[in-house]
C-alpha atoms as a PDB file:
ATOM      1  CA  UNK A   1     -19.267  -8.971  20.424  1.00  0.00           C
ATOM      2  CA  UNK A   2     -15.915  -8.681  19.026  1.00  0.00           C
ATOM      3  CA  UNK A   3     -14.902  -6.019  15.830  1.00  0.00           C
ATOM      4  CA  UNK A   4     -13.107  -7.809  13.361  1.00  0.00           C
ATOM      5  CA  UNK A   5     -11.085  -6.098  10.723  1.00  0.00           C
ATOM      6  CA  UNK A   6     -10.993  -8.941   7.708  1.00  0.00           C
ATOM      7  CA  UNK A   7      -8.396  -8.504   5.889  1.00  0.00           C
ATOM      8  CA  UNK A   8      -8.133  -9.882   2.153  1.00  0.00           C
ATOM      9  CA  UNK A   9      -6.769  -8.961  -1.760  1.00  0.00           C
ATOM     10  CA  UNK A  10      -8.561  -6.161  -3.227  1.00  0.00           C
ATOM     11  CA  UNK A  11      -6.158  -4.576  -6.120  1.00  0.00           C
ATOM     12  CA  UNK A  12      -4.084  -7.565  -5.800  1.00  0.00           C
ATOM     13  CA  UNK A  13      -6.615 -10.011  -7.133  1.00  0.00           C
ATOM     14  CA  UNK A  14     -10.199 -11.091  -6.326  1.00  0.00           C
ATOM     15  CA  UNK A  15      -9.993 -14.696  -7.130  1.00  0.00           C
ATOM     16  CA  UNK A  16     -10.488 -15.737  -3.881  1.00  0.00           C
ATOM     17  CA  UNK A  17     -13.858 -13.179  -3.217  1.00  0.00           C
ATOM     18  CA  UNK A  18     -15.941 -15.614  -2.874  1.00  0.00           C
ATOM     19  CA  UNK A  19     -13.498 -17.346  -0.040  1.00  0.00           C
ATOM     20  CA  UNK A  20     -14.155 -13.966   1.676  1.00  0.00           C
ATOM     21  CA  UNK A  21     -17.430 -13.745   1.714  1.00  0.00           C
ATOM     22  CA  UNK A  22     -17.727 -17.267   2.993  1.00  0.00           C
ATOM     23  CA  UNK A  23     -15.469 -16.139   6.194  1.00  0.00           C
ATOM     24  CA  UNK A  24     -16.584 -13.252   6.844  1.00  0.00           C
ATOM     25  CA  UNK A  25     -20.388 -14.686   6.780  1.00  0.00           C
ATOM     26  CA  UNK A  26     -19.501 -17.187   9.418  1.00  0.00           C
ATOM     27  CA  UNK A  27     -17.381 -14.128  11.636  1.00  0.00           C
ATOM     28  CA  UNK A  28     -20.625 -12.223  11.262  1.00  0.00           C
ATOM     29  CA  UNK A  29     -22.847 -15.103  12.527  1.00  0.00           C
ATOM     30  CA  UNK A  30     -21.286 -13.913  15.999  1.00  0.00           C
ATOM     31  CA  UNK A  31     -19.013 -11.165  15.656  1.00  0.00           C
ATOM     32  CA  UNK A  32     -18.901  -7.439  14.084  1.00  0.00           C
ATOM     33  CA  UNK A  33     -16.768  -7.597  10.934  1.00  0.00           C
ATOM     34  CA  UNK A  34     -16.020  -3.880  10.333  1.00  0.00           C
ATOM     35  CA  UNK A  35     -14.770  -4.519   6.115  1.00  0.00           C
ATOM     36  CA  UNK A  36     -18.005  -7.184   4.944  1.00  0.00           C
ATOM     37  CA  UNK A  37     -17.216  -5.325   1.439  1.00  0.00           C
ATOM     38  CA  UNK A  38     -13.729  -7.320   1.291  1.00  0.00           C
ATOM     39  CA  UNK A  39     -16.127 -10.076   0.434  1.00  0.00           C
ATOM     40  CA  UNK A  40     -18.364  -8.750  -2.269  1.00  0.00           C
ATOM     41  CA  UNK A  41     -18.233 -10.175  -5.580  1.00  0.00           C
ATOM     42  CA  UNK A  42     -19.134  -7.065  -7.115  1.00  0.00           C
ATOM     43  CA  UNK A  43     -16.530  -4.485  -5.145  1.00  0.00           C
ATOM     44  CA  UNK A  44     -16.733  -0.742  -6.426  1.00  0.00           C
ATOM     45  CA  UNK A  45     -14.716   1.122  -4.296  1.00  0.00           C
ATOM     46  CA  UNK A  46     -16.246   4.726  -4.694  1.00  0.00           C
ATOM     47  CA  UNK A  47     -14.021   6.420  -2.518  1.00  0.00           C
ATOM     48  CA  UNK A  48     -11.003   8.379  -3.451  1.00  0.00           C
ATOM     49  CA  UNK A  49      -7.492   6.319  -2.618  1.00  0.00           C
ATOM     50  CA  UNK A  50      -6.951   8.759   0.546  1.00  0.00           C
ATOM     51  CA  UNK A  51     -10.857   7.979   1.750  1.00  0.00           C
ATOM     52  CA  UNK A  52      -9.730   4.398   1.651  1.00  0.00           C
ATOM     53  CA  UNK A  53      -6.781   5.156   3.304  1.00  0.00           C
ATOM     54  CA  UNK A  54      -8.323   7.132   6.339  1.00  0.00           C
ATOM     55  CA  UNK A  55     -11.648   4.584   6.370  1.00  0.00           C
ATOM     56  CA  UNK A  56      -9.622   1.706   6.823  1.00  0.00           C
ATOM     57  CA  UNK A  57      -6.734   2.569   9.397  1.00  0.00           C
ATOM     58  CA  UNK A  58      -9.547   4.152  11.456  1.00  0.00           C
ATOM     59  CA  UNK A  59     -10.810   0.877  11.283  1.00  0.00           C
ATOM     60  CA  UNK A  60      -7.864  -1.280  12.421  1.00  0.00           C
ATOM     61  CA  UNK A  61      -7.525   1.359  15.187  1.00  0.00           C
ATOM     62  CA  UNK A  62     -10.876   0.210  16.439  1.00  0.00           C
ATOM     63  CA  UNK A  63     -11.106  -3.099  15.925  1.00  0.00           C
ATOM     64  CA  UNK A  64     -10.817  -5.723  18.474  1.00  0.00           C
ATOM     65  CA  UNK A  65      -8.052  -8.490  16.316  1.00  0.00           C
ATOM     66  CA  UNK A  66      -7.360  -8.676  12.870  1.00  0.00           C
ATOM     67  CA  UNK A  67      -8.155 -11.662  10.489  1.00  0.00           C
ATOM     68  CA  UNK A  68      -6.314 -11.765   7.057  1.00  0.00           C
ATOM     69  CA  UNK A  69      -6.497 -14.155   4.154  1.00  0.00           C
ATOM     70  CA  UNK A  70      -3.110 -14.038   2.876  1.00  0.00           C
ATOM     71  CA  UNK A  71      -2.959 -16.724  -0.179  1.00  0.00           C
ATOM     72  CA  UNK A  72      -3.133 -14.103  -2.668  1.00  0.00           C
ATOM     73  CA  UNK A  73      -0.338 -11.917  -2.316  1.00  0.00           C
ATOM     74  CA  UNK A  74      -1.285  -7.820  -1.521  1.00  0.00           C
ATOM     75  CA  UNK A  75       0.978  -5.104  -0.353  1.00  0.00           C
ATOM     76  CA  UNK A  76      -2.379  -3.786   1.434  1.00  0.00           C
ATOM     77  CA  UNK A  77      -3.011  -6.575   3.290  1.00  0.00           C
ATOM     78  CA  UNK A  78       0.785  -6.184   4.359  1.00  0.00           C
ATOM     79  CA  UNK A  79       0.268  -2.745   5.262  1.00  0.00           C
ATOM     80  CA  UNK A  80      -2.570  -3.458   6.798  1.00  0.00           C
ATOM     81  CA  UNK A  81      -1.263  -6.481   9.054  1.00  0.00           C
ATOM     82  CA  UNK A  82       1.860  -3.529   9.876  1.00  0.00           C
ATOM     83  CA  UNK A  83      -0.410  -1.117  10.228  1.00  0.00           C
ATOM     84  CA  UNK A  84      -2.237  -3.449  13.674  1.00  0.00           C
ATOM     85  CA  UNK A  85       0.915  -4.683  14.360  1.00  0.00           C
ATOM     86  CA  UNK A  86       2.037  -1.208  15.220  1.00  0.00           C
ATOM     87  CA  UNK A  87      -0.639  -0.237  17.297  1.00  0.00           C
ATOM     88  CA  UNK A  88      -0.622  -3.982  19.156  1.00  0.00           C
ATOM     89  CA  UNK A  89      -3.795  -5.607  17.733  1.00  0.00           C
ATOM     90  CA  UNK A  90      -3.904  -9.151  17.625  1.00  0.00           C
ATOM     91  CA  UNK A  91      -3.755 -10.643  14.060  1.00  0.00           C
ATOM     92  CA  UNK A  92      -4.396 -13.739  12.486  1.00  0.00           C
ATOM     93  CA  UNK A  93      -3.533 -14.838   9.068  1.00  0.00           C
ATOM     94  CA  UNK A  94      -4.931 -18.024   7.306  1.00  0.00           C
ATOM     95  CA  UNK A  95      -2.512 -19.175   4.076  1.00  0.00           C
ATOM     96  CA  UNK A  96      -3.452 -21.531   1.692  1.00  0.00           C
ATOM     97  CA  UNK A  97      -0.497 -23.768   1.656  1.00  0.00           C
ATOM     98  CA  UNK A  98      -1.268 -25.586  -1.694  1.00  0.00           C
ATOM     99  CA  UNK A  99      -0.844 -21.592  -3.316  1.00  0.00           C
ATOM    100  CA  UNK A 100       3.101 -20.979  -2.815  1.00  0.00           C
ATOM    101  CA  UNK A 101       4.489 -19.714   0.147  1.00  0.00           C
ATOM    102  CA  UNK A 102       3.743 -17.301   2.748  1.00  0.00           C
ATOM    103  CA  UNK A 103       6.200 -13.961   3.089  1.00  0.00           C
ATOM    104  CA  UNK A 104       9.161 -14.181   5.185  1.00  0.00           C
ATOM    105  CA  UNK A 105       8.040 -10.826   6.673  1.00  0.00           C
ATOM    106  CA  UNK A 106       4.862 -12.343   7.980  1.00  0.00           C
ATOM    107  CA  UNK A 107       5.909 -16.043   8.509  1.00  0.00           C
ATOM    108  CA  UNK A 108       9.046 -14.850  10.114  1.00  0.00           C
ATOM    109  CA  UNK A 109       6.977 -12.942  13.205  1.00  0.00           C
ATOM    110  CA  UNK A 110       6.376 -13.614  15.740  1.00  0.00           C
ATOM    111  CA  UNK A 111       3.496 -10.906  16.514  1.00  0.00           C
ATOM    112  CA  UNK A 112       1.330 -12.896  13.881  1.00  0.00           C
ATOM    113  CA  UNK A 113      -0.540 -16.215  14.677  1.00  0.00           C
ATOM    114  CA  UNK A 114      -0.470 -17.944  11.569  1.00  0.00           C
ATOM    115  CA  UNK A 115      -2.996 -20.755  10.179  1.00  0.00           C
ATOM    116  CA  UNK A 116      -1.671 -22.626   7.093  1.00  0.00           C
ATOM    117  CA  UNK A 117      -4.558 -24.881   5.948  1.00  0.00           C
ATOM    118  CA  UNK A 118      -5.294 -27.013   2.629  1.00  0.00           C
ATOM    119  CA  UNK A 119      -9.007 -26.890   2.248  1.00  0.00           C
ATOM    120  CA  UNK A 120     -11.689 -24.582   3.173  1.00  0.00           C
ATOM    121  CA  UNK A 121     -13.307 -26.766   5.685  1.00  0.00           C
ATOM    122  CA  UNK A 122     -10.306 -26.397   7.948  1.00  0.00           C
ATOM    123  CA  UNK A 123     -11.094 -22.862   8.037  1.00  0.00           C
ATOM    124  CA  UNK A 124     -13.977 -22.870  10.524  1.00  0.00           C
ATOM    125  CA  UNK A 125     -12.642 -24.530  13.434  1.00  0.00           C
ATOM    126  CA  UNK A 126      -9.674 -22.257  13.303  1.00  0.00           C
ATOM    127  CA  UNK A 127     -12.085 -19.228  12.807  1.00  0.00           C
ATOM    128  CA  UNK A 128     -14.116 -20.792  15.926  1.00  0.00           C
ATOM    129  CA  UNK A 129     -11.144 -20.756  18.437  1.00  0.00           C
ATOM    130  CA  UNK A 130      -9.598 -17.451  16.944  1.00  0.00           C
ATOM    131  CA  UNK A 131     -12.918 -15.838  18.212  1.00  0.00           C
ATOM    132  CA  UNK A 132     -13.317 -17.628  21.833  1.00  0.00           C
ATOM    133  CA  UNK A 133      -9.797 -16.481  21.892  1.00  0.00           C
ATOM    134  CA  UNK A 134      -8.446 -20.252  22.457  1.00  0.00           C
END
């Protein structure tokens, strides 16, 4: 069982919550995802900003690949994809091309295995072969 670290907007907009708790429902059906709160609804972070901070890089340190949602734009999720980057975790970013356009800073590496998809749907089969590791 793999430990996922799902990445997704939290300060820098929830619209796509519900996206996120979709994914990280059908990682869980088979996997460990570490952050399952990047997907509630209802997030109340009540943790102080280092907490966060601490909690979540211990996380990444641990975790077996990365998976971030990056149609809505967040310098966390940056930092975050950095932040595994730096310590060589695999990552894997799905981007809603039908949003705008990816940043040059994550499109433009090669560390990062990039997914660009139009519709939801597409989402699972990618997810599938991201955890066989295909």
């Amino acid at each position: 069982m793999k430990q996922v670290y799902f990445a997704g907007s939290i300060r820098g907009g929830r619209e796509d919550a519900a996206l996120y708790h979709r994914l990280i429902a059908y990682i869980a059906r088979t996997d460990r995802v570490l952050t399952e709160h990047v997907g509630d609804v209802n997030l109340s972070e009540p943790f102080t900003e280092e907490q966060i901070y601490l909690r979540d890089t211990a996380w990444i340190s641990r975790a077996d690949l990365v998976i971030a949602e990056c149609s809505c734009p967040s310098l966390g999720v940056g930092y975050e994809l950095a932040w595994a980057e730096a310590h060589g975790i695999p990552c894997h970013i799905l981007f809603n091309e039908g949003r705008g356009r990816l940043s040059a800073m994550l499109a433009g590496n090669p560390f990062f295995h990039i997914y660009p998809y139009e519709r939801e749907e597409e989402l699972y089969p990618v997810l599938d072969a991201i955890l066989r590791g295909t």
